[in-house]
Protein backbone atom coordinates (compact mmCIF):
# COMPACT_ATOMS: atom_id res chain seq x y z
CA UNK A 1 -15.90 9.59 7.95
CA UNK A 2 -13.81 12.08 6.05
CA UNK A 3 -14.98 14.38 3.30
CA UNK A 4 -12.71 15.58 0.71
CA UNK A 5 -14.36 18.16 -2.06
CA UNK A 6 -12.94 17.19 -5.32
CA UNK A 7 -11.14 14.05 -4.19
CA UNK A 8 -11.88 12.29 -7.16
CA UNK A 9 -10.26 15.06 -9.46
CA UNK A 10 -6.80 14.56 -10.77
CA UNK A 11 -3.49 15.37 -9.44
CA UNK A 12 -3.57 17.49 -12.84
CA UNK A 13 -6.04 19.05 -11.14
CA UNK A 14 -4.82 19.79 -7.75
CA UNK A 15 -1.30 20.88 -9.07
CA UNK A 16 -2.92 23.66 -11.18
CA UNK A 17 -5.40 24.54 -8.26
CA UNK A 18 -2.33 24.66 -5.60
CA UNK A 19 0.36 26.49 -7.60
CA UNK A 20 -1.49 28.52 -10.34
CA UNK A 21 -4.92 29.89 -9.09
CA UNK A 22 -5.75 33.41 -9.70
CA UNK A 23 -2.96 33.75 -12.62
CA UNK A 24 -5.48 37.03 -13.92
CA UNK A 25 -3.59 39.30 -10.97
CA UNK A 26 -0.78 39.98 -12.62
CA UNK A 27 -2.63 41.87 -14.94
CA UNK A 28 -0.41 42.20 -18.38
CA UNK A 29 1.35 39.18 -17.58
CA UNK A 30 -0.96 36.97 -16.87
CA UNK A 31 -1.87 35.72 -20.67
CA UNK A 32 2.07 34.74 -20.59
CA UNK A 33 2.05 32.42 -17.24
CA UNK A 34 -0.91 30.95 -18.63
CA UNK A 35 0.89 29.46 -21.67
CA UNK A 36 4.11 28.34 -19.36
CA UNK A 37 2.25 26.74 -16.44
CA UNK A 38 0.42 24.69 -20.02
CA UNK A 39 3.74 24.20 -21.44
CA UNK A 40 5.46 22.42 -18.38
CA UNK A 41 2.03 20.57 -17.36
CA UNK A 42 2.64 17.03 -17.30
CA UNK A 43 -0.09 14.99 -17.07
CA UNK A 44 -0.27 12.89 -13.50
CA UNK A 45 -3.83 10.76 -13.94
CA UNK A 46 -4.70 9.65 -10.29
CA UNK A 47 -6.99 11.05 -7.82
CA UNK A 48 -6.60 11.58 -3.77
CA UNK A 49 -9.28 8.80 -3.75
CA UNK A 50 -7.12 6.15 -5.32
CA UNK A 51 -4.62 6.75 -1.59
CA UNK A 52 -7.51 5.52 0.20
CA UNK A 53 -6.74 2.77 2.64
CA UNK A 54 -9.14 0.11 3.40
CA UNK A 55 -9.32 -2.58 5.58
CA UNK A 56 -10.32 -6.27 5.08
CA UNK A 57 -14.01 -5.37 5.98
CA UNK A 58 -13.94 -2.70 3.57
CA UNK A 59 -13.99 -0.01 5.92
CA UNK A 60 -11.58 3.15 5.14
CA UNK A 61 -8.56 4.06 7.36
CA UNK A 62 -9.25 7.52 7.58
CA UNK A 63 -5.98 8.61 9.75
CA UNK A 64 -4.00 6.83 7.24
CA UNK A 65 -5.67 7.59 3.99
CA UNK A 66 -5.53 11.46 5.17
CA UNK A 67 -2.02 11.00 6.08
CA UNK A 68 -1.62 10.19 2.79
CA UNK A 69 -3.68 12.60 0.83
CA UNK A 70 -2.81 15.24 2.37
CA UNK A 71 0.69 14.36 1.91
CA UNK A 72 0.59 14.05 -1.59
CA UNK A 73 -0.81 17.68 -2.12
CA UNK A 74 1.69 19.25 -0.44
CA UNK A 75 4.45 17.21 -2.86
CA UNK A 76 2.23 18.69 -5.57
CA UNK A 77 3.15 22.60 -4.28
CA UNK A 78 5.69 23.80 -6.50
CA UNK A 79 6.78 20.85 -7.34
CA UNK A 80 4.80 18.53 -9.56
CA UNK A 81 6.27 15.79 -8.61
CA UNK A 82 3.96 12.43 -7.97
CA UNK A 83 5.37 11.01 -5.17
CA UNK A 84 4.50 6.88 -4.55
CA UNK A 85 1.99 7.28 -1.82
CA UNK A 86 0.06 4.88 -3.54
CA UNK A 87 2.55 1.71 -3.16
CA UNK A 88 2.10 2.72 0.75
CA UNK A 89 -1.26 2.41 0.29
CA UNK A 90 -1.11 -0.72 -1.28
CA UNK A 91 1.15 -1.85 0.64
CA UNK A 92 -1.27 -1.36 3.89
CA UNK A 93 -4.29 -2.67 1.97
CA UNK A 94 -2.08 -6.38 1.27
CA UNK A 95 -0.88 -5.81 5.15
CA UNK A 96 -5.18 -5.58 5.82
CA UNK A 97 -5.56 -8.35 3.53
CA UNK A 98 -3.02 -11.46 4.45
CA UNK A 99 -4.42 -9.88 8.67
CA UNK A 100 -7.56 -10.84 8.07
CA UNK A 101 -6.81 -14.05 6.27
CA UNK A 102 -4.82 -15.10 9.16
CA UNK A 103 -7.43 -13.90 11.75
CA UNK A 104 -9.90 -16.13 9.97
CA UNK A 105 -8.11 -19.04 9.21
CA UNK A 106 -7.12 -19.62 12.85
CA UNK A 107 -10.75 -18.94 14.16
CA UNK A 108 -11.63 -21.74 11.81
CA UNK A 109 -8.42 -24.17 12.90
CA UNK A 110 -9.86 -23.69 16.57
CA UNK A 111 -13.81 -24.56 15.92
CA UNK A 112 -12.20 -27.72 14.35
CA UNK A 113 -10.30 -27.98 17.14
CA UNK A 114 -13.24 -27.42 19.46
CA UNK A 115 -11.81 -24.62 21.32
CA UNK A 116 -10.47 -20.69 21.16
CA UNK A 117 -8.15 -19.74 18.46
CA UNK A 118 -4.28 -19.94 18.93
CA UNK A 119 -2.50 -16.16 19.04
CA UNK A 120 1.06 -18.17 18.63
């Protein structure tokens, strides 16, 4: 299981904690970035959580999900650009989804059947 402190927060979020943290050291200056970086701040409502990907049991795919995550954060580095991990994602969740459907409909073909399911 993978832990993720603040995964839930928004990209709005992450792109102001990546790029503008600590604006206060450059002294003088700093009152000006403050009112650029809100200026050019475009809002981007989705969380690291929402590039989970989860498998027809609900169970997460961690190596995936992180491969995702962390992915988007590092689009997010000076350049606030959101970047369509999540069609990926949901593009492995259906992949999860019509698996699993097949899986079980040919386990229940072959106990009509009366024997072992097909892998045709």
């Amino acid at each position: 299981k993978k832990t993720i402190p603040c995964e839930d927060k928004s990209f709005d979020y992450w792109y102001g904690d990546l790029n503008h943290s600590g604006l206060d050291r450059f002294e003088e200056a700093s009152e000006k970035y403050k009112l650029i970086v809100n200026e050019i701040k475009k809002p981007i409502n989705t969380s690291l959580s929402e590039l989970r990907v989860i498998d027809s049991e609900g169970n997460e795919n961690v190596m995936l999900s992180l491969t995702f995550q962390l992915n988007q954060l590092l689009m997010l580095i000076n350049n606030p650009m959101y970047f369509p991990h999540k069609a990926y994602v949901n593009m492995f969740n259906g992949v999860n989804k019509t698996f699993a459907k097949t899986i079980s409909s040919g386990s229940k073909k072959a106990k009509k059947a009366g024997g072992a399911p097909s892998h045709e």
